[in-house]
PDB file of N, CA and C in Angstrom:
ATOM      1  N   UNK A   1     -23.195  10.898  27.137  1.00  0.00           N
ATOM      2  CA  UNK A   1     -23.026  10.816  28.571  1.00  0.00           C
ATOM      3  C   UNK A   1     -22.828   9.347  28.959  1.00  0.00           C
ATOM      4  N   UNK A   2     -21.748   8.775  29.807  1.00  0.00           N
ATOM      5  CA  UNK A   2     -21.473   7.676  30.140  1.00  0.00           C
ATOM      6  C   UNK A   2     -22.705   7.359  31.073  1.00  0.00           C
ATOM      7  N   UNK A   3     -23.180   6.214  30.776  1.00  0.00           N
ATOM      8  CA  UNK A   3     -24.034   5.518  32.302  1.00  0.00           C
ATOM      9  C   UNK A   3     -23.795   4.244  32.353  1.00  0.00           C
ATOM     10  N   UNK A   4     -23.259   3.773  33.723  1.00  0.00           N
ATOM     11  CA  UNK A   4     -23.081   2.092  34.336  1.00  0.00           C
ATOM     12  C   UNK A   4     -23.142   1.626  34.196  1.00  0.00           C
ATOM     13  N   UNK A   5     -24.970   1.586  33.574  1.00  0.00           N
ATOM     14  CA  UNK A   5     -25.965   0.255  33.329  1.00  0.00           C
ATOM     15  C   UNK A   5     -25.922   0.116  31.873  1.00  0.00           C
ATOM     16  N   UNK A   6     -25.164   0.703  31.249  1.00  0.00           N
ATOM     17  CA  UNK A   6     -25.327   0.773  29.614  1.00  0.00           C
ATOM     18  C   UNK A   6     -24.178  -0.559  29.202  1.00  0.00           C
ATOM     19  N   UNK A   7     -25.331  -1.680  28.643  1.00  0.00           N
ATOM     20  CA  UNK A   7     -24.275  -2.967  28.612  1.00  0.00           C
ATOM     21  C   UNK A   7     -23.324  -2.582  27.721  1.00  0.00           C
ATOM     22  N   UNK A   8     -23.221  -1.938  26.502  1.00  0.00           N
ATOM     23  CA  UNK A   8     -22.590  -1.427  25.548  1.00  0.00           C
ATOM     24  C   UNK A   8     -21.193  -0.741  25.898  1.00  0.00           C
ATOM     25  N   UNK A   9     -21.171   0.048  27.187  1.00  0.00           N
ATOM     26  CA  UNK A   9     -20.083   1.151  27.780  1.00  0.00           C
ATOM     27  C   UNK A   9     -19.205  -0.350  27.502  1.00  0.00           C
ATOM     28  N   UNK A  10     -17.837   0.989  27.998  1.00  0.00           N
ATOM     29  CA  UNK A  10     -16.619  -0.303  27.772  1.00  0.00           C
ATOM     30  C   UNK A  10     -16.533  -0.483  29.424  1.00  0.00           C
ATOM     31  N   UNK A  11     -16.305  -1.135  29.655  1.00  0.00           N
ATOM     32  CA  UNK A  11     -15.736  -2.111  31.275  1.00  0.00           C
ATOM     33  C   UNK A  11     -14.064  -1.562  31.363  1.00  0.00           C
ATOM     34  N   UNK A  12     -13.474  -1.504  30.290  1.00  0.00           N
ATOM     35  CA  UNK A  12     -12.291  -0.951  31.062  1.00  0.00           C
ATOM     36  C   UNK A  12     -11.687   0.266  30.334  1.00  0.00           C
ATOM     37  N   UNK A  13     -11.017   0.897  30.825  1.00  0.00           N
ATOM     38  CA  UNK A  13     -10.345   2.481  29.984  1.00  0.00           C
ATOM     39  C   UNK A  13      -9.925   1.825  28.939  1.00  0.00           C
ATOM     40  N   UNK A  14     -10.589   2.511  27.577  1.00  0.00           N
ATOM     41  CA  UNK A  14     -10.003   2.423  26.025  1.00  0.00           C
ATOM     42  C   UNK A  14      -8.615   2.908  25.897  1.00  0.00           C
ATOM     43  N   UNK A  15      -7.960   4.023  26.657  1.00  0.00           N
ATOM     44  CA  UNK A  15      -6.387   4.571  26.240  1.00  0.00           C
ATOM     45  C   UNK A  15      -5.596   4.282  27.936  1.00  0.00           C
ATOM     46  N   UNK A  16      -4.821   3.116  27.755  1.00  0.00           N
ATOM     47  CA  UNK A  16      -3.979   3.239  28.630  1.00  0.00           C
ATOM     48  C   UNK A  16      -3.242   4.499  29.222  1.00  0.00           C
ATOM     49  N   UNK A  17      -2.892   5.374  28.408  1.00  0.00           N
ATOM     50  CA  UNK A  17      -1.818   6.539  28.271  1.00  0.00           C
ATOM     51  C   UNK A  17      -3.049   7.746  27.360  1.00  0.00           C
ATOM     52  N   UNK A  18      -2.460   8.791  27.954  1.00  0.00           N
ATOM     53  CA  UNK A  18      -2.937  10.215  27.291  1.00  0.00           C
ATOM     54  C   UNK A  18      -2.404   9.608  25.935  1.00  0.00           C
ATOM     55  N   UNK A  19      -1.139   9.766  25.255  1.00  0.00           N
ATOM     56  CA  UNK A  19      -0.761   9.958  24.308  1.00  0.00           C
ATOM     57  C   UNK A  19      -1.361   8.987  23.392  1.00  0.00           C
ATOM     58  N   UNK A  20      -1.730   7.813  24.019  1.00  0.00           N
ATOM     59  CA  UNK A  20      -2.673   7.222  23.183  1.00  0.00           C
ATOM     60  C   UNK A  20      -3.925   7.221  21.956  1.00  0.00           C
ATOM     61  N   UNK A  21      -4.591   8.563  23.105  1.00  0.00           N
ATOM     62  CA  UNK A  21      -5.610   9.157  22.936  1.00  0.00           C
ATOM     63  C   UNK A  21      -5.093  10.244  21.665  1.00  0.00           C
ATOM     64  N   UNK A  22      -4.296  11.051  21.923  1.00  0.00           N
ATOM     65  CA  UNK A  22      -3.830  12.108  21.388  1.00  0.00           C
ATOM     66  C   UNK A  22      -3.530  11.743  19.804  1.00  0.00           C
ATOM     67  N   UNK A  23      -2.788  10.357  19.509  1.00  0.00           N
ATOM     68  CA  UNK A  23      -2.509   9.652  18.296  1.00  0.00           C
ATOM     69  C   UNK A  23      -3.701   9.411  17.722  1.00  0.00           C
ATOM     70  N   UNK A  24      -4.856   8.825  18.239  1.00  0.00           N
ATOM     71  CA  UNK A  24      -6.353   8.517  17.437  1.00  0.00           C
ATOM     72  C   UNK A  24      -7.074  10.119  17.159  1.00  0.00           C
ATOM     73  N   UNK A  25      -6.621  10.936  18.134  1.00  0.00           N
ATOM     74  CA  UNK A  25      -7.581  12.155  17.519  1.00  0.00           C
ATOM     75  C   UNK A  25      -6.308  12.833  16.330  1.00  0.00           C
ATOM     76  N   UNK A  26      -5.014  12.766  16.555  1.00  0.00           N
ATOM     77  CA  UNK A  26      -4.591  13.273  15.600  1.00  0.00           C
ATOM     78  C   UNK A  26      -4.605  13.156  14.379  1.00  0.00           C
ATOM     79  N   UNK A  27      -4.690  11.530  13.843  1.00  0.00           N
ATOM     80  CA  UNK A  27      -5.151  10.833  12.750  1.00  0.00           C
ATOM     81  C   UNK A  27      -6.854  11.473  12.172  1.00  0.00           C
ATOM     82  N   UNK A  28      -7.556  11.201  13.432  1.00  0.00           N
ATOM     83  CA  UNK A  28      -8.960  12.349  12.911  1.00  0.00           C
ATOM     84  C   UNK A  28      -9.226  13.203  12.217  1.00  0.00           C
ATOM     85  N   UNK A  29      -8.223  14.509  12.585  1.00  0.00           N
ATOM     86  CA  UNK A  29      -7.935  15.687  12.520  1.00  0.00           C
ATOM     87  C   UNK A  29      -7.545  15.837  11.545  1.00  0.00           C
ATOM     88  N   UNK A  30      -6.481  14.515  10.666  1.00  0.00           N
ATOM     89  CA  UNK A  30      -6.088  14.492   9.725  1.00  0.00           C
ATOM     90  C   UNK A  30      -7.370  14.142   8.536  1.00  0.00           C
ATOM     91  N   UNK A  31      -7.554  12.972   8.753  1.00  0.00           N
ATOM     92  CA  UNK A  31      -8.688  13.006   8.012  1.00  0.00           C
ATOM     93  C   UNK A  31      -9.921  13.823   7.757  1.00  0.00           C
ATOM     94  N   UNK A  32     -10.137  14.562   9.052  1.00  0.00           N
ATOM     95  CA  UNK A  32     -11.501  15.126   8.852  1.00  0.00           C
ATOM     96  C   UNK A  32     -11.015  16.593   7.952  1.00  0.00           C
ATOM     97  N   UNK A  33      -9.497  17.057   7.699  1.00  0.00           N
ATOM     98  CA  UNK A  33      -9.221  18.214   7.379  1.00  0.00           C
ATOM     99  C   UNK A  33      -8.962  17.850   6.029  1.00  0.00           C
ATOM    100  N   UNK A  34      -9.074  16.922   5.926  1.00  0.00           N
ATOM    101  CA  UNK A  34      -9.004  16.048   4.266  1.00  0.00           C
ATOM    102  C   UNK A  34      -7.787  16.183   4.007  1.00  0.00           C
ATOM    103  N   UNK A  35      -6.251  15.877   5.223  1.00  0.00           N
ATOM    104  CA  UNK A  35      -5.124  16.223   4.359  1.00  0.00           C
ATOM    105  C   UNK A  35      -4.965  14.458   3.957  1.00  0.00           C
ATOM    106  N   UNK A  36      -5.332  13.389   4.419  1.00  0.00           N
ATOM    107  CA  UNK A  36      -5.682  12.251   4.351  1.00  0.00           C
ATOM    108  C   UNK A  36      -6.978  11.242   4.269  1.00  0.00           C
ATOM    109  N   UNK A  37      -6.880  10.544   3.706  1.00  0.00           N
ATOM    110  CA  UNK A  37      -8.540   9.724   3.619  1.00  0.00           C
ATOM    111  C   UNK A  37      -8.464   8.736   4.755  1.00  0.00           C
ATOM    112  N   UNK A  38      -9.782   8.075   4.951  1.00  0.00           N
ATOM    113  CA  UNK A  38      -9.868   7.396   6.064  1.00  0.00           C
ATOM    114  C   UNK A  38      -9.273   5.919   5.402  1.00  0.00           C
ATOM    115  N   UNK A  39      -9.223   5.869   4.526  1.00  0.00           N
ATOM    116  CA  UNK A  39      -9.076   4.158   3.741  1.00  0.00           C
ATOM    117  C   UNK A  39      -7.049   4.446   3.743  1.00  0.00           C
ATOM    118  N   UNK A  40      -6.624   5.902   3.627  1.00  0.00           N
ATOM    119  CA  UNK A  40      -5.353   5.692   3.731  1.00  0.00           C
ATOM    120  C   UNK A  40      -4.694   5.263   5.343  1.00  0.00           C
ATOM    121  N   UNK A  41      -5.866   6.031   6.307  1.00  0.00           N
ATOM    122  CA  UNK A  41      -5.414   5.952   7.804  1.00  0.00           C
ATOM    123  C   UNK A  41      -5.454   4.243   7.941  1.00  0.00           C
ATOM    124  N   UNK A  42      -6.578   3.911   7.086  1.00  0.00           N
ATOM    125  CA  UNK A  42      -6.551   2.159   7.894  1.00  0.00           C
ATOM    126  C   UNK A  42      -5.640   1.346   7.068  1.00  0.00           C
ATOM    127  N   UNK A  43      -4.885   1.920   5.944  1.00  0.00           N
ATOM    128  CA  UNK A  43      -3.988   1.480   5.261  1.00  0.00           C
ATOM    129  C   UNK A  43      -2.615   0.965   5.634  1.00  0.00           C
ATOM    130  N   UNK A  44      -2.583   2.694   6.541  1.00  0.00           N
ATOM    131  CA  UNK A  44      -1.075   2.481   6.963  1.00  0.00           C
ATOM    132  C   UNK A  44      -1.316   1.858   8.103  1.00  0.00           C
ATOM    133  N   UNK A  45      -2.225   1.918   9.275  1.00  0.00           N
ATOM    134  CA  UNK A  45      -2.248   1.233  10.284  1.00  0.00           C
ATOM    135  C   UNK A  45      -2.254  -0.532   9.918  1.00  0.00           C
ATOM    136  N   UNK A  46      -2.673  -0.687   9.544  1.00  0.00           N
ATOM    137  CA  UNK A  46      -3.033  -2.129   8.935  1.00  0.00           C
ATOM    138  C   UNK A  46      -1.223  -2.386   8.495  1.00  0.00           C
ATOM    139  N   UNK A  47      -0.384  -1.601   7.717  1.00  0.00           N
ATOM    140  CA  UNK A  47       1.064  -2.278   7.591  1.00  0.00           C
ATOM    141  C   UNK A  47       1.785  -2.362   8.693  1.00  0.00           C
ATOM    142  N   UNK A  48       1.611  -0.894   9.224  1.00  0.00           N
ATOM    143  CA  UNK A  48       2.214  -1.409  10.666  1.00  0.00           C
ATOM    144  C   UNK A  48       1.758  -1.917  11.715  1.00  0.00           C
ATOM    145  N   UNK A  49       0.490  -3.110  11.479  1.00  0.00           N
ATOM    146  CA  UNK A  49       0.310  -3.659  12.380  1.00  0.00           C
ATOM    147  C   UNK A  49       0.702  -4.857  12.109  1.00  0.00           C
ATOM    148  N   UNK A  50       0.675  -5.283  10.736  1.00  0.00           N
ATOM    149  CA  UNK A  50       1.565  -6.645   9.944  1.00  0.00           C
ATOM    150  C   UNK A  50       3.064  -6.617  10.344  1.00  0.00           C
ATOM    151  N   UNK A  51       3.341  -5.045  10.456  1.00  0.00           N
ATOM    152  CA  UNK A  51       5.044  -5.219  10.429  1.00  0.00           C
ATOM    153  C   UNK A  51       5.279  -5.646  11.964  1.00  0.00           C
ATOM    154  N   UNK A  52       4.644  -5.420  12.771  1.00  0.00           N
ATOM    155  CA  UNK A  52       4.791  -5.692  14.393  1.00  0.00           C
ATOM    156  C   UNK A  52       4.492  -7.058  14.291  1.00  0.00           C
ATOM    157  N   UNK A  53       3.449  -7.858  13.906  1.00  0.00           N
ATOM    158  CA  UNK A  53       3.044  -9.003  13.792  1.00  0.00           C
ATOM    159  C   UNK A  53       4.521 -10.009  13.122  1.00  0.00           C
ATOM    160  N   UNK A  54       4.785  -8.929  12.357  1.00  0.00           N
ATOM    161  CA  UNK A  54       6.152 -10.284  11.435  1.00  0.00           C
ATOM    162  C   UNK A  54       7.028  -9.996  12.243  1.00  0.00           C
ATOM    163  N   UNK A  55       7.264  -9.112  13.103  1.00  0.00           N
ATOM    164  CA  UNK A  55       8.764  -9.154  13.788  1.00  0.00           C
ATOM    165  C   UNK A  55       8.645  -9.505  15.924  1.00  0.00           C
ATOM    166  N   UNK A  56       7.283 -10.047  15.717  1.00  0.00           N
ATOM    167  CA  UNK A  56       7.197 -11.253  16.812  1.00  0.00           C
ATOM    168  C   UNK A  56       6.511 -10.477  18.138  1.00  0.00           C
ATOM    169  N   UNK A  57       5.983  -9.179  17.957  1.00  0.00           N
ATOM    170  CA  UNK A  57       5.312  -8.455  18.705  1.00  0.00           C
ATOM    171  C   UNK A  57       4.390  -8.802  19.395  1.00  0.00           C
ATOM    172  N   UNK A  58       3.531  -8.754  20.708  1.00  0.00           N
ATOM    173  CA  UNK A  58       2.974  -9.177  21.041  1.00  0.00           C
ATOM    174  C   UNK A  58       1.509  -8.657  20.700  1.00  0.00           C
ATOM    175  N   UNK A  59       0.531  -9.144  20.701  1.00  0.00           N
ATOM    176  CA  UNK A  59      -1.077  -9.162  20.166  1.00  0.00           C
ATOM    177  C   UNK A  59      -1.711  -8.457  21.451  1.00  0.00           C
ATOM    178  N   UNK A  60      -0.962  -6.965  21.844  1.00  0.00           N
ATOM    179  CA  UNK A  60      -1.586  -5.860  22.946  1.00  0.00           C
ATOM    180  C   UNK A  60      -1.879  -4.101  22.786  1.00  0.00           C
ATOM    181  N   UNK A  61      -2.138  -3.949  23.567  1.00  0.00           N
ATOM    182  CA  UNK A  61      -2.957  -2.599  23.616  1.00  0.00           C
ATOM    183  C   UNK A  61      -1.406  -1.938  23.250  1.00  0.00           C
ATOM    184  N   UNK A  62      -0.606  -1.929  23.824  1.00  0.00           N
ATOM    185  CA  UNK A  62       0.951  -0.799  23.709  1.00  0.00           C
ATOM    186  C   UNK A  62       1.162  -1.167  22.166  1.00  0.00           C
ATOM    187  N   UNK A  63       1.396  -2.296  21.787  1.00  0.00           N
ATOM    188  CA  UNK A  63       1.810  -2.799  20.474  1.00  0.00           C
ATOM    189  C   UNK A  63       0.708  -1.877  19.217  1.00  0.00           C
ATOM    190  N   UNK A  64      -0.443  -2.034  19.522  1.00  0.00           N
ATOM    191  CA  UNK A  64      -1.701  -1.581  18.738  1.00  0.00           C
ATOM    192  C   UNK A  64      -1.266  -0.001  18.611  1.00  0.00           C
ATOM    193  N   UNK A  65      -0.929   0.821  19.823  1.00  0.00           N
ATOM    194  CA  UNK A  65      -0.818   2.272  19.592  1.00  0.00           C
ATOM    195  C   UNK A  65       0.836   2.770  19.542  1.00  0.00           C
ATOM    196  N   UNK A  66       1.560   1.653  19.332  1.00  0.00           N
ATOM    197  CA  UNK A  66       3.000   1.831  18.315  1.00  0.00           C
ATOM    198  C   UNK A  66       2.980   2.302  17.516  1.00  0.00           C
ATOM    199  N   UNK A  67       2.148   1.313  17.067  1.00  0.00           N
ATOM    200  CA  UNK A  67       1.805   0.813  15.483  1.00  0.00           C
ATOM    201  C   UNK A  67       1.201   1.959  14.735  1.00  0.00           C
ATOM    202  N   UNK A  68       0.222   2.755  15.567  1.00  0.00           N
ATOM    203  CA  UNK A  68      -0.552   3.696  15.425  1.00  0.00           C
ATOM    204  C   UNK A  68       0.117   4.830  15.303  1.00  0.00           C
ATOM    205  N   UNK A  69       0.884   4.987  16.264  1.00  0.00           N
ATOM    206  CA  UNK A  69       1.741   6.289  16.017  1.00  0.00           C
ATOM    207  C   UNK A  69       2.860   6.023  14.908  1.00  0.00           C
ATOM    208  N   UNK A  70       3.608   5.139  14.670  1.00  0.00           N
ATOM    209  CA  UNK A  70       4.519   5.031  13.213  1.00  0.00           C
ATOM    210  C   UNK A  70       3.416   4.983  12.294  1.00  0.00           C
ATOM    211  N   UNK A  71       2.151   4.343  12.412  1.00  0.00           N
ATOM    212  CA  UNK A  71       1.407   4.640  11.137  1.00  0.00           C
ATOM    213  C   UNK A  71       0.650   6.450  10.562  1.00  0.00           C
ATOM    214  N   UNK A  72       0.827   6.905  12.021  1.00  0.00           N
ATOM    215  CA  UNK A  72       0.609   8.466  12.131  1.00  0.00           C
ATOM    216  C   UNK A  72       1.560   9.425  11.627  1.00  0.00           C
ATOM    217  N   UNK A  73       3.242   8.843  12.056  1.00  0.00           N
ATOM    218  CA  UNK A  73       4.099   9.600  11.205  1.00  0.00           C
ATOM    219  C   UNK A  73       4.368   9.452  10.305  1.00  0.00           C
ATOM    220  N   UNK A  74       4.246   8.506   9.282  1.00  0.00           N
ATOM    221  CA  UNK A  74       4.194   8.174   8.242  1.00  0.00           C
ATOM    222  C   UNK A  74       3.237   8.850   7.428  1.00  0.00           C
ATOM    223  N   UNK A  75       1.860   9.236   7.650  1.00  0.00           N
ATOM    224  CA  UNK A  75       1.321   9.598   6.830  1.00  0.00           C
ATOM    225  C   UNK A  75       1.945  11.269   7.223  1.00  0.00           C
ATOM    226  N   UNK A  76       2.217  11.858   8.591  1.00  0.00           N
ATOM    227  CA  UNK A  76       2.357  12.963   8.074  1.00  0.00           C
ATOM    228  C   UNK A  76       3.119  13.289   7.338  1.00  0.00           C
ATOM    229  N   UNK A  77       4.608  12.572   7.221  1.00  0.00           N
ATOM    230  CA  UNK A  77       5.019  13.137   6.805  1.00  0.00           C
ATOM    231  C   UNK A  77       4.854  13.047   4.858  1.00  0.00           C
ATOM    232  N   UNK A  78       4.005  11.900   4.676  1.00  0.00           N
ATOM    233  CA  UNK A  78       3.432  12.317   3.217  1.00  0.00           C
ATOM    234  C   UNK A  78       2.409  13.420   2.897  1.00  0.00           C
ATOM    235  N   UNK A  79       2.071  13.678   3.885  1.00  0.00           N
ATOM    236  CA  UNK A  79       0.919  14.404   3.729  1.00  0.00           C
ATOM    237  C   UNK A  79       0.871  15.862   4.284  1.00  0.00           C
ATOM    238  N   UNK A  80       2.227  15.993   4.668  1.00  0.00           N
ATOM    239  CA  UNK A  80       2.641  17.396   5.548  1.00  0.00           C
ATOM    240  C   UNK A  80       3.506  18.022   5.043  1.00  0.00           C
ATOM    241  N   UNK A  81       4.237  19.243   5.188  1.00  0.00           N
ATOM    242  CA  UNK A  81       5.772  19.672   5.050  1.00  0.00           C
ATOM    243  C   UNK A  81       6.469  18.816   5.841  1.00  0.00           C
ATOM    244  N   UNK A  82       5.908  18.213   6.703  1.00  0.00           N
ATOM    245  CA  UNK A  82       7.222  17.770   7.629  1.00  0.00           C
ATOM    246  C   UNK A  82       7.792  16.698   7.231  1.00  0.00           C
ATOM    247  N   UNK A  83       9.136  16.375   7.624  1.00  0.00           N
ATOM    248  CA  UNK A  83      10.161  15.461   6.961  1.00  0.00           C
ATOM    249  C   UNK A  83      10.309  14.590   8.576  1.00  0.00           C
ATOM    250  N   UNK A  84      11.205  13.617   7.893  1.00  0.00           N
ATOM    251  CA  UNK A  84      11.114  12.300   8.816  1.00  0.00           C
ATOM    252  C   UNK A  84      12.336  13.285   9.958  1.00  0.00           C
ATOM    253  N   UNK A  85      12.684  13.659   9.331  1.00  0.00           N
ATOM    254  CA  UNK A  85      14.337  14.372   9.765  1.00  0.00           C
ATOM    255  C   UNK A  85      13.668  15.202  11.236  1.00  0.00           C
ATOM    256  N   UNK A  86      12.585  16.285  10.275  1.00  0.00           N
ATOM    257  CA  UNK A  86      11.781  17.328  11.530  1.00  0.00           C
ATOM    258  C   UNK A  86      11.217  16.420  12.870  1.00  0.00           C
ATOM    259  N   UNK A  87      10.635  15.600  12.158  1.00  0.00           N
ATOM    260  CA  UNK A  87      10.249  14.427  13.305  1.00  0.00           C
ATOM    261  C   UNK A  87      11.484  13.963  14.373  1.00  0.00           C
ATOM    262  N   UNK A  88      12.856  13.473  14.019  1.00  0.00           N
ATOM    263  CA  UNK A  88      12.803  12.784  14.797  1.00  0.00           C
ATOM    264  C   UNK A  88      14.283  14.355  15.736  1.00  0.00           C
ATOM    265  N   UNK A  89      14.440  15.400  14.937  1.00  0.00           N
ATOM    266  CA  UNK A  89      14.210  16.262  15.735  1.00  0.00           C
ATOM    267  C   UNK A  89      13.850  16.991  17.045  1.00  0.00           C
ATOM    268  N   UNK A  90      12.216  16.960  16.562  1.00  0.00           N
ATOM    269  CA  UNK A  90      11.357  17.258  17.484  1.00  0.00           C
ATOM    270  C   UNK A  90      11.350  16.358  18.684  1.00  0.00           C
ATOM    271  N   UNK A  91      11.739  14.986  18.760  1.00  0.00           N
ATOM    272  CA  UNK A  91      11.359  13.932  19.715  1.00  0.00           C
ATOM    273  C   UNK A  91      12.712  14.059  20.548  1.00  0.00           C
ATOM    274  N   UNK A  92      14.014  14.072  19.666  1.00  0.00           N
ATOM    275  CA  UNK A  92      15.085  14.824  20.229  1.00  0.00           C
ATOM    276  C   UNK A  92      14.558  15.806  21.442  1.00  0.00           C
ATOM    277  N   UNK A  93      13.893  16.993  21.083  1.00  0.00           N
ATOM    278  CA  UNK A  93      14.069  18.158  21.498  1.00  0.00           C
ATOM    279  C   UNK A  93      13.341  17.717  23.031  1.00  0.00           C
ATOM    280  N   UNK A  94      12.183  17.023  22.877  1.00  0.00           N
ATOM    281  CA  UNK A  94      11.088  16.609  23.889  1.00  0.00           C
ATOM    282  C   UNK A  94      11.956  16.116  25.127  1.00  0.00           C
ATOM    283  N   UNK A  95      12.580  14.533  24.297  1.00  0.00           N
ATOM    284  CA  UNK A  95      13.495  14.267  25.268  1.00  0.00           C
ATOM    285  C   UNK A  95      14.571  14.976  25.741  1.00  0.00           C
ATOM    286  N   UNK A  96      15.399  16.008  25.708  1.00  0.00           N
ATOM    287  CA  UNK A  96      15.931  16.367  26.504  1.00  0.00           C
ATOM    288  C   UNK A  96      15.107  17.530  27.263  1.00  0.00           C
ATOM    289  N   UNK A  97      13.857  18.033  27.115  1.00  0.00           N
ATOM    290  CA  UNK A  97      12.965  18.898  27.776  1.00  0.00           C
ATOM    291  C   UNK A  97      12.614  17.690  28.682  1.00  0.00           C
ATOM    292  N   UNK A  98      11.921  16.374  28.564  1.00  0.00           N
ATOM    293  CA  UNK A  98      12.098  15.731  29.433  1.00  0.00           C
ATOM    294  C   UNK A  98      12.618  15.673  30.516  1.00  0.00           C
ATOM    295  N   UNK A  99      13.665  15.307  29.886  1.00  0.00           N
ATOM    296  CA  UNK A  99      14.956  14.693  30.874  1.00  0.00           C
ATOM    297  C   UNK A  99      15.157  16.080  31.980  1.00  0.00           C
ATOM    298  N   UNK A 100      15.572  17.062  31.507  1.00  0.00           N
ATOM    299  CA  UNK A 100      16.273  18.552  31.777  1.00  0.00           C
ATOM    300  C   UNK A 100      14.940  18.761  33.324  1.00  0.00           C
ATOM    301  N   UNK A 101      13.239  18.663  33.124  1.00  0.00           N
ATOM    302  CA  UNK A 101      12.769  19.010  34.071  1.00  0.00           C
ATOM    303  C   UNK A 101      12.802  18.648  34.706  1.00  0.00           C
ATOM    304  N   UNK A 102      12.946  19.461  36.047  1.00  0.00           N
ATOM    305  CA  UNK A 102      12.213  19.087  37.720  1.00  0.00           C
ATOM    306  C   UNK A 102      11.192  18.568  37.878  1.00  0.00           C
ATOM    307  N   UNK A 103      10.975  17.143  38.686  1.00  0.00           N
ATOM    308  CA  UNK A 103       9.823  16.629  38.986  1.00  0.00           C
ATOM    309  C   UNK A 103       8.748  17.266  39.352  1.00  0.00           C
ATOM    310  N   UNK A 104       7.768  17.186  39.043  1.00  0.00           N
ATOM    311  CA  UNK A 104       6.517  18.327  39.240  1.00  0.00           C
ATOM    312  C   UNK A 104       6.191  19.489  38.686  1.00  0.00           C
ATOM    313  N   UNK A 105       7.232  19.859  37.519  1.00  0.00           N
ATOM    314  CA  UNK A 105       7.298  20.626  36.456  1.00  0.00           C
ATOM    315  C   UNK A 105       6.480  20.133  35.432  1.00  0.00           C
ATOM    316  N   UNK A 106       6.041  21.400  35.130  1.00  0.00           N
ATOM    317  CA  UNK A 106       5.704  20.804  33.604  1.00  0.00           C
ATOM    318  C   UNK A 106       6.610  20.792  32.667  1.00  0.00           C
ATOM    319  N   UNK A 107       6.373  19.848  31.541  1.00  0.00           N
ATOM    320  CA  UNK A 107       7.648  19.737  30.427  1.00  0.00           C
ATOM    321  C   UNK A 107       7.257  20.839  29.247  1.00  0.00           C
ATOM    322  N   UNK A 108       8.159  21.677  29.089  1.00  0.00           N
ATOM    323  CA  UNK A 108       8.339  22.501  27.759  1.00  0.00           C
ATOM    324  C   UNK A 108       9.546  22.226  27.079  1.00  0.00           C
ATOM    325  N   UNK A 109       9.098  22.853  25.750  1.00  0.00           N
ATOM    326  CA  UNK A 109      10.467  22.357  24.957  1.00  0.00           C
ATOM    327  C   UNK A 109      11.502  23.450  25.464  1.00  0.00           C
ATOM    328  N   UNK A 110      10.791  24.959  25.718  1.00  0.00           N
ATOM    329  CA  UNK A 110      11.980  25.578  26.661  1.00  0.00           C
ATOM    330  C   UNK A 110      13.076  25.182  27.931  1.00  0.00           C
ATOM    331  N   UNK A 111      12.471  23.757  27.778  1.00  0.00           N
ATOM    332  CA  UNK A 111      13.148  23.227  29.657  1.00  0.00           C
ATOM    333  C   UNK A 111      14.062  22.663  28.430  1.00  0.00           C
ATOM    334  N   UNK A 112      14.106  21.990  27.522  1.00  0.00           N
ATOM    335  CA  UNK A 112      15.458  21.342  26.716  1.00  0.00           C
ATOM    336  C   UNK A 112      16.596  22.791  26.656  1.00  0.00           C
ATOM    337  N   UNK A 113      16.650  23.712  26.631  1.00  0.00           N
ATOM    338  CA  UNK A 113      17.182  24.892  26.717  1.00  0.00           C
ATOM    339  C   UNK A 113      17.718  25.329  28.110  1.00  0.00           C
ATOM    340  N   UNK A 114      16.687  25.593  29.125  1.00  0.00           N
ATOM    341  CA  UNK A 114      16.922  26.296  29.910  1.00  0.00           C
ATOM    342  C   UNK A 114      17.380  25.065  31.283  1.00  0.00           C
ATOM    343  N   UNK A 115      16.848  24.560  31.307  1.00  0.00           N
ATOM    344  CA  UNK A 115      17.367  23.405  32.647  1.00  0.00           C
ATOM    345  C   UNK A 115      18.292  22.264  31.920  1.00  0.00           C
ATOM    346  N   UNK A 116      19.313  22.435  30.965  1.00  0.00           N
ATOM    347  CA  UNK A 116      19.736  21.205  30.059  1.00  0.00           C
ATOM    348  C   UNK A 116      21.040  21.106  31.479  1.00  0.00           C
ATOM    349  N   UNK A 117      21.455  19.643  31.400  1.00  0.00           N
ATOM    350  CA  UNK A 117      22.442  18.982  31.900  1.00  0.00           C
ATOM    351  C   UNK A 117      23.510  19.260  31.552  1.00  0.00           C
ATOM    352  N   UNK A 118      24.728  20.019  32.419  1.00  0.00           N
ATOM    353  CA  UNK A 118      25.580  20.069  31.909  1.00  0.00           C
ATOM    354  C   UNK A 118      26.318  19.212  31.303  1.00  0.00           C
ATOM    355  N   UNK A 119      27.092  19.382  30.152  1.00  0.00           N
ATOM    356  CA  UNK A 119      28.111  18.945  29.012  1.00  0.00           C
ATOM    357  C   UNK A 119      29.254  18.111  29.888  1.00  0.00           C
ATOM    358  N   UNK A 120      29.455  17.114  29.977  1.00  0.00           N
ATOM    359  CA  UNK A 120      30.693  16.293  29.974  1.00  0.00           C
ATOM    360  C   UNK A 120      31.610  15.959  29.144  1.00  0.00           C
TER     361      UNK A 120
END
């Protein structure tokens, strides 16, 4: 249970963004289901946090959960059926479910289907 006076609490929100959040429990999930170890999760995070670091990235919270999520697809896809291919697929599919909804909609991957932009 969060309380105020607890010097320890954090002072400001730990996940900028939902999806933030969603990347640290997915990595969890991974580990705790043993399709990955925890020394591999801080493995890959740790390269792609060097690889952001060598290519002049800045030392922030967005940069940190980049890093996190390429270090997330990476292991799945060693550690999954899924291929880099299914991945970037799927992100395909999102974005045009994205794009395709009405504001105040919720996004399904059925809206990449059913509300898509017509063809030019």
């Amino acid at each position: 249970m969060f309380r105020p006076d607890d010097p320890l609490a954090p002072r400001e929100p730990v996940f900028e963004e939902p999806w933030q959040a969603q990347v640290l429990a997915m990595a969890d999930s991974l580990v705790q289901a043993g399709r990955i170890s925890a020394s591999d999760w801080a493995d890959a995070l740790g390269t792609e946090l060097a690889r952001a670091e060598a290519a002049g990235r800045p030392d922030t919270t967005a940069t940190y959960y980049v890093a996190a999520l390429a270090a997330l697809e990476n292991l799945a896809t060693q550690a999954t059926a899924i291929t880099a291919e299914d991945l970037a697929t799927r992100k395909a599919e999102w974005t045009r479910a994205y794009e395709a909804t009405p504001h105040g909609q919720p996004v399904t991957l059925a809206s990449a289907k059913t509300n898509s932009p017509p063809e030019h």
